[in-house]
N, C-alpha and C. Protein backbone atom coordinates (compact mmCIF):
# COMPACT_ATOMS: atom_id res chain seq x y z
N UNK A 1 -6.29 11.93 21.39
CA UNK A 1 -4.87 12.21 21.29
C UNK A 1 -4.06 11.11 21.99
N UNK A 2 -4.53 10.31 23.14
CA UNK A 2 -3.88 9.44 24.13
C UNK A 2 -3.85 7.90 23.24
N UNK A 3 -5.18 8.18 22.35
CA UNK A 3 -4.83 6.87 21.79
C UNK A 3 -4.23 6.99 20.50
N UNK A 4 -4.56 7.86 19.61
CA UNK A 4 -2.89 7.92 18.32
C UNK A 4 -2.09 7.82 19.04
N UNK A 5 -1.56 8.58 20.13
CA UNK A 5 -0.08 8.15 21.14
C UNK A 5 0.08 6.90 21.68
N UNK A 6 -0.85 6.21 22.07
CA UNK A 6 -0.31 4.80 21.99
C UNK A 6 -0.41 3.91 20.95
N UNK A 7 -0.89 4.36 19.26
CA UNK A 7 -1.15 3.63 18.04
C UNK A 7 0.58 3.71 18.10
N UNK A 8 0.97 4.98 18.59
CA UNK A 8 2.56 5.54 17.68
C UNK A 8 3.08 4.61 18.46
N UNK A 9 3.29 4.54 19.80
CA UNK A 9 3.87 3.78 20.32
C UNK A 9 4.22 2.41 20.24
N UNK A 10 2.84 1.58 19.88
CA UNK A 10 2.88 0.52 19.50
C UNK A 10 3.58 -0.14 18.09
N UNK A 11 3.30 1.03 17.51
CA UNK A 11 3.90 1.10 15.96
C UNK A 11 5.26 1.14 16.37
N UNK A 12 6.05 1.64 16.95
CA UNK A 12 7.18 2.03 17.13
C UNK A 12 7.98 0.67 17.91
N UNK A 13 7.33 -0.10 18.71
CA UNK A 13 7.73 -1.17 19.09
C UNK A 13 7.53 -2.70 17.78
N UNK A 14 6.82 -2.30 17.44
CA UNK A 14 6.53 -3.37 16.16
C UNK A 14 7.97 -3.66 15.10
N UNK A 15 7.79 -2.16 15.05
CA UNK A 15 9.20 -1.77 13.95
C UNK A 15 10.05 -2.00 14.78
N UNK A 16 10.71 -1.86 16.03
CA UNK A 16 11.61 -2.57 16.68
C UNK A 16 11.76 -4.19 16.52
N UNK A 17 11.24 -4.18 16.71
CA UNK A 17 11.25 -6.29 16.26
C UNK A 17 11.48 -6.67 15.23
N UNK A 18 10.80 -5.77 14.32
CA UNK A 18 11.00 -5.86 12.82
C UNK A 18 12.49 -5.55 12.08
N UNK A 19 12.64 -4.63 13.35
CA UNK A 19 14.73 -4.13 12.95
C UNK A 19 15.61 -5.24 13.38
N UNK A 20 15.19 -5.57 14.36
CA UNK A 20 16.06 -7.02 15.05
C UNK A 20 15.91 -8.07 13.91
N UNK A 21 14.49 -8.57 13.77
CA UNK A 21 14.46 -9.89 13.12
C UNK A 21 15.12 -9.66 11.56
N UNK A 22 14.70 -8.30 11.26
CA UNK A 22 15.18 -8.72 9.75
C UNK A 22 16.38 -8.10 8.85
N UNK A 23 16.74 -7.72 10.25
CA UNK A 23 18.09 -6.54 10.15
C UNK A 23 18.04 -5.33 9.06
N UNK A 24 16.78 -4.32 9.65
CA UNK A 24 16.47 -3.53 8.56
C UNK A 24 16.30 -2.02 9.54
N UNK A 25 16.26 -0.98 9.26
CA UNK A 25 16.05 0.05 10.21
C UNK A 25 14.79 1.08 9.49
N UNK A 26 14.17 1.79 10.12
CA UNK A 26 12.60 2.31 10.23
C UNK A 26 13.20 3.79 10.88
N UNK A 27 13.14 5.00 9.64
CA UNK A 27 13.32 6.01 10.42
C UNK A 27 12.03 6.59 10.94
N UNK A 28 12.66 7.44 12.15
CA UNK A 28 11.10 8.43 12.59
C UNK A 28 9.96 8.62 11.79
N UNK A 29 10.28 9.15 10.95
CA UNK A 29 9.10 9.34 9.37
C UNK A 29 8.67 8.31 9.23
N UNK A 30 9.37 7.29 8.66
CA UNK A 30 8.53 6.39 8.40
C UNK A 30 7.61 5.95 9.58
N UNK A 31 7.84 5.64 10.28
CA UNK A 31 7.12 5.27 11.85
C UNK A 31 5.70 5.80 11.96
N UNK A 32 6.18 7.73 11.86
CA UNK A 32 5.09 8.24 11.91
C UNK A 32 3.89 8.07 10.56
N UNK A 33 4.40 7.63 9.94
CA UNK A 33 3.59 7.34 8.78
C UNK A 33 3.00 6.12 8.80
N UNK A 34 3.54 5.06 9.08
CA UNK A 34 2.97 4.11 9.61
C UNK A 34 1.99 4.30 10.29
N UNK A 35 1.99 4.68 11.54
CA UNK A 35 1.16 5.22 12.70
C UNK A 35 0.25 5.29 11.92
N UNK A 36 0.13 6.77 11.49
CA UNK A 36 -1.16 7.90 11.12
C UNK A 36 -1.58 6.62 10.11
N UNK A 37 -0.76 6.26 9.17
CA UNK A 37 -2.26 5.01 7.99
C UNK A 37 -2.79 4.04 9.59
N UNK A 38 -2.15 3.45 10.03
CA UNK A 38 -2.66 2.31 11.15
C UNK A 38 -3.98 3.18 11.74
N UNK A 39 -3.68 4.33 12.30
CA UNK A 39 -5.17 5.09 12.89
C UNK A 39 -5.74 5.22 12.42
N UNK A 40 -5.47 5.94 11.02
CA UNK A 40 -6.79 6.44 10.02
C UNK A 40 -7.16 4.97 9.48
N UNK A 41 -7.02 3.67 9.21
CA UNK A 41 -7.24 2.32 8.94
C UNK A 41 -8.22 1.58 10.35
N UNK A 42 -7.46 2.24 11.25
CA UNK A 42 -8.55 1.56 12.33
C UNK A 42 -10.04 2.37 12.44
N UNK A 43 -9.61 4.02 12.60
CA UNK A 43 -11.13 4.38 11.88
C UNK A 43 -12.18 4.03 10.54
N UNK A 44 -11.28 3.89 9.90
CA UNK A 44 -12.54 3.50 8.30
C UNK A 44 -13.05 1.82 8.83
N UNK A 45 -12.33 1.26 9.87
CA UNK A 45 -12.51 0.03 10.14
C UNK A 45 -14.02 0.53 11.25
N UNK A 46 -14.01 1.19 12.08
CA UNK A 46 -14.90 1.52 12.73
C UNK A 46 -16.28 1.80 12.81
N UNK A 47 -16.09 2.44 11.46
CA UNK A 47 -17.76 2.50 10.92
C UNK A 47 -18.68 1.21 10.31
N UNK A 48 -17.74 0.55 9.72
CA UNK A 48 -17.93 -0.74 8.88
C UNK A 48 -18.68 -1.01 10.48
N UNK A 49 -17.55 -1.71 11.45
CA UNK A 49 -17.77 -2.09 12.67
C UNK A 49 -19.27 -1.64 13.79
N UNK A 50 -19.84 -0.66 13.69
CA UNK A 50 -20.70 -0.04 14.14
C UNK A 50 -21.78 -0.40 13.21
N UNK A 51 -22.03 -0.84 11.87
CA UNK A 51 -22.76 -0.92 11.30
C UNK A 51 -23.02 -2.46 11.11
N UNK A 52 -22.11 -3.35 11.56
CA UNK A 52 -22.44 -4.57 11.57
C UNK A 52 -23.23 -4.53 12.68
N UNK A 53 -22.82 -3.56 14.17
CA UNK A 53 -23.92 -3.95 15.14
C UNK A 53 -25.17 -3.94 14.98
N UNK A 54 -25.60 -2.74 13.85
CA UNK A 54 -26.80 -2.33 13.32
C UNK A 54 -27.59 -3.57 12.88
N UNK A 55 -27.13 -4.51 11.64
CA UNK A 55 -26.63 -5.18 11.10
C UNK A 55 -27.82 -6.52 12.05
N UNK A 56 -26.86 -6.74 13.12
CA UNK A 56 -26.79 -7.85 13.59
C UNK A 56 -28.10 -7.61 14.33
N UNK A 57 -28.62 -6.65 14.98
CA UNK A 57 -29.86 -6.29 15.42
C UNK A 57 -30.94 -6.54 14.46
N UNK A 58 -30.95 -5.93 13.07
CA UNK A 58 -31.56 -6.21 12.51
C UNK A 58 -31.97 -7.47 11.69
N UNK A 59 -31.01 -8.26 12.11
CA UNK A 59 -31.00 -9.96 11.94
C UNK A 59 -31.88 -10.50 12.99
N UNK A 60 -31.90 -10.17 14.08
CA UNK A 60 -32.54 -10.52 15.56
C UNK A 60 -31.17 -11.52 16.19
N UNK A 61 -30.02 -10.74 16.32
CA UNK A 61 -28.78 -11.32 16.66
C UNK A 61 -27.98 -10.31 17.00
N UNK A 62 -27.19 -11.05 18.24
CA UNK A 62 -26.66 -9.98 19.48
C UNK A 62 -25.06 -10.35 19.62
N UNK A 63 -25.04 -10.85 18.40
CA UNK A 63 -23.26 -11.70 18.75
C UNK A 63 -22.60 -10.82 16.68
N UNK A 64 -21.86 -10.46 16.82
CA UNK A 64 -21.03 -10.09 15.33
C UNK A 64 -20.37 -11.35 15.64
N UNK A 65 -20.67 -11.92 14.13
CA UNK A 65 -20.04 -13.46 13.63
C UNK A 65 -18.55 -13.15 13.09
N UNK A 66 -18.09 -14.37 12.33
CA UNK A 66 -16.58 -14.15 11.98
C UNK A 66 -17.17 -13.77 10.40
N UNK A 67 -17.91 -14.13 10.18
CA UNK A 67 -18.64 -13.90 8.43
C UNK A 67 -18.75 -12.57 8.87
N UNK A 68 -18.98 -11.46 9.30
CA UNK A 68 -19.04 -10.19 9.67
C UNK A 68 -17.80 -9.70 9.55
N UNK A 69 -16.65 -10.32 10.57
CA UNK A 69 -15.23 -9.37 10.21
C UNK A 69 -14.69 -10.13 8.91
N UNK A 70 -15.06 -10.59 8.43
CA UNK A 70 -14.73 -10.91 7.14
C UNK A 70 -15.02 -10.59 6.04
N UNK A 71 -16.51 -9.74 6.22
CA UNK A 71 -16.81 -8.95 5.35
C UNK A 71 -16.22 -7.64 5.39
N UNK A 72 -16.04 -7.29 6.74
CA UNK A 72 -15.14 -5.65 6.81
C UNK A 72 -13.75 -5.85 6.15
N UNK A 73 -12.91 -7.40 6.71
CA UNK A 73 -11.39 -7.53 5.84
C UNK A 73 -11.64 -7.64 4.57
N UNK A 74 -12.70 -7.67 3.92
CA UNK A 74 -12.55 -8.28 2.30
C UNK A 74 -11.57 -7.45 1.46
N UNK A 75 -11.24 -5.98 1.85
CA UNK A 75 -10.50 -5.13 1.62
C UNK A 75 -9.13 -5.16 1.02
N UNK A 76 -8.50 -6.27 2.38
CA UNK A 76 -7.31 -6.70 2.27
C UNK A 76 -6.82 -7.94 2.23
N UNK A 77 -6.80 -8.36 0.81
CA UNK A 77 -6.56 -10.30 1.05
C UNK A 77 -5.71 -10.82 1.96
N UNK A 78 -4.50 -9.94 2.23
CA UNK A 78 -3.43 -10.83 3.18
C UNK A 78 -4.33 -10.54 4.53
N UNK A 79 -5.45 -9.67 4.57
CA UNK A 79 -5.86 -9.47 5.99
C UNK A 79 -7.10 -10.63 6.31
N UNK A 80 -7.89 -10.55 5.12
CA UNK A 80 -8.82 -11.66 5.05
C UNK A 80 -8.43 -12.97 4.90
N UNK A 81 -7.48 -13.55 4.17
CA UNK A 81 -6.41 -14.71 4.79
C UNK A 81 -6.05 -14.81 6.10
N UNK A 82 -5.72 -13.95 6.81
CA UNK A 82 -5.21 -14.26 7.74
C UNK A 82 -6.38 -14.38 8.83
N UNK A 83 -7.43 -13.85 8.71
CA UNK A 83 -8.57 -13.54 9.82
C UNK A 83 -9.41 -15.39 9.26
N UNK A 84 -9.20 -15.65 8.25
CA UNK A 84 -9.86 -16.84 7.63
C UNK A 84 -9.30 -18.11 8.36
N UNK A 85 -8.03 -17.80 8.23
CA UNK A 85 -6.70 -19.26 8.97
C UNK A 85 -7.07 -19.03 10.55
N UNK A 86 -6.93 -18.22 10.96
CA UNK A 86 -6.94 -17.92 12.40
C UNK A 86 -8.66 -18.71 12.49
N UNK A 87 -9.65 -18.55 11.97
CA UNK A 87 -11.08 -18.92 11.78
C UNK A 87 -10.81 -20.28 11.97
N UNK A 88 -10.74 -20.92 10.92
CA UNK A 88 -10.91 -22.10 10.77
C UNK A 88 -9.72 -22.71 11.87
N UNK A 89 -8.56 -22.31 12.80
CA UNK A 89 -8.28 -22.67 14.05
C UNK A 89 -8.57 -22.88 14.77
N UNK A 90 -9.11 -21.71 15.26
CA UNK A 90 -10.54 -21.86 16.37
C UNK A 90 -11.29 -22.72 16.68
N UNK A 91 -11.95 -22.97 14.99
CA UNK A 91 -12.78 -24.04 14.86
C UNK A 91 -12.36 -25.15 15.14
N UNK A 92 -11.20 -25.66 14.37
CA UNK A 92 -10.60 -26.81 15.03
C UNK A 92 -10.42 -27.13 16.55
N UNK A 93 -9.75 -25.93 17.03
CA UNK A 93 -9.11 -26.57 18.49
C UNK A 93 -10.78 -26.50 18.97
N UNK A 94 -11.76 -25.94 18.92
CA UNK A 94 -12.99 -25.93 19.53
C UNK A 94 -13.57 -27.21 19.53
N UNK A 95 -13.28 -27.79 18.52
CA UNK A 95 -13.84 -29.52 17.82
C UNK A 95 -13.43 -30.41 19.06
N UNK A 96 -11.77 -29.99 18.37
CA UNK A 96 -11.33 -31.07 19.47
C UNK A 96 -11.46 -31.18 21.36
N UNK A 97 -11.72 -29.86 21.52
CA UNK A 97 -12.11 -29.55 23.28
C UNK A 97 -13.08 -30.58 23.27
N UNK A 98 -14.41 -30.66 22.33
CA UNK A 98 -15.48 -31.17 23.13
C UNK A 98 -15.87 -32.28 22.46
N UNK A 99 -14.35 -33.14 21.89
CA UNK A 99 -14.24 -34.59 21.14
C UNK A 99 -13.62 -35.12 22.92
N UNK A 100 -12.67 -33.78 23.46
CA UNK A 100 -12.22 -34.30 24.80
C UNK A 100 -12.99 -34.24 25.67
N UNK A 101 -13.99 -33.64 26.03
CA UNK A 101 -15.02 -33.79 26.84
C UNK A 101 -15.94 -34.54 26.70
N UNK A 102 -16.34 -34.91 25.61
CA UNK A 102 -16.85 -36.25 25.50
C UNK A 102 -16.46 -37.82 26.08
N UNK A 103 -15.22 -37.38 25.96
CA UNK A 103 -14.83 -38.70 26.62
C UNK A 103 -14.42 -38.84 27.75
């Protein structure tokens, strides 16, 4: 219950920013609707998640890769885009750390 109450919460501050930046307003309802898909979305996300650990054991591997949450986002292209860009960032600034430590 403490954590849907802080999904709502968080939801509720999101949509605040979202009213500022784009000069749009988010009634209660909607909010709460938001919320409840965001929770029930982070659960169906959960099992996927628990089963990659399975997953990764049965590989003889103790780390969930980014090819792993990428198989759980395949769901949602703007979500798997975005988990992909953020990826290949990483990668980059990681390159360049130890192009700088090299030298």
């Amino acid at each position: 219950q403490r954590l849907k109450a802080a999904v709502h919460y968080t939801v509720g501050c999101l949509c605040e920013e979202v009213e500022e930046d784009k000069d749009v307003q988010f009634s209660k309802q909607s909010i709460a609707a938001i919320s409840d898909i965001t929770f029930r979305q982070c659960g169906t996300a959960a099992l996927p998640a628990g089963c990659f650990l399975i997953l990764c054991r049965h590989a003889k591997r103790t780390t969930v890769t980014t090819e792993d949450v990428k198989l759980l986002a395949r769901r949602s292209s703007s979500l798997l885009k975005y988990i992909t860009q953020k990826s290949e960032e990483l990668a980059s600034n990681n390159m360049e750390q130890k192009e700088k430590k090299k030298k």
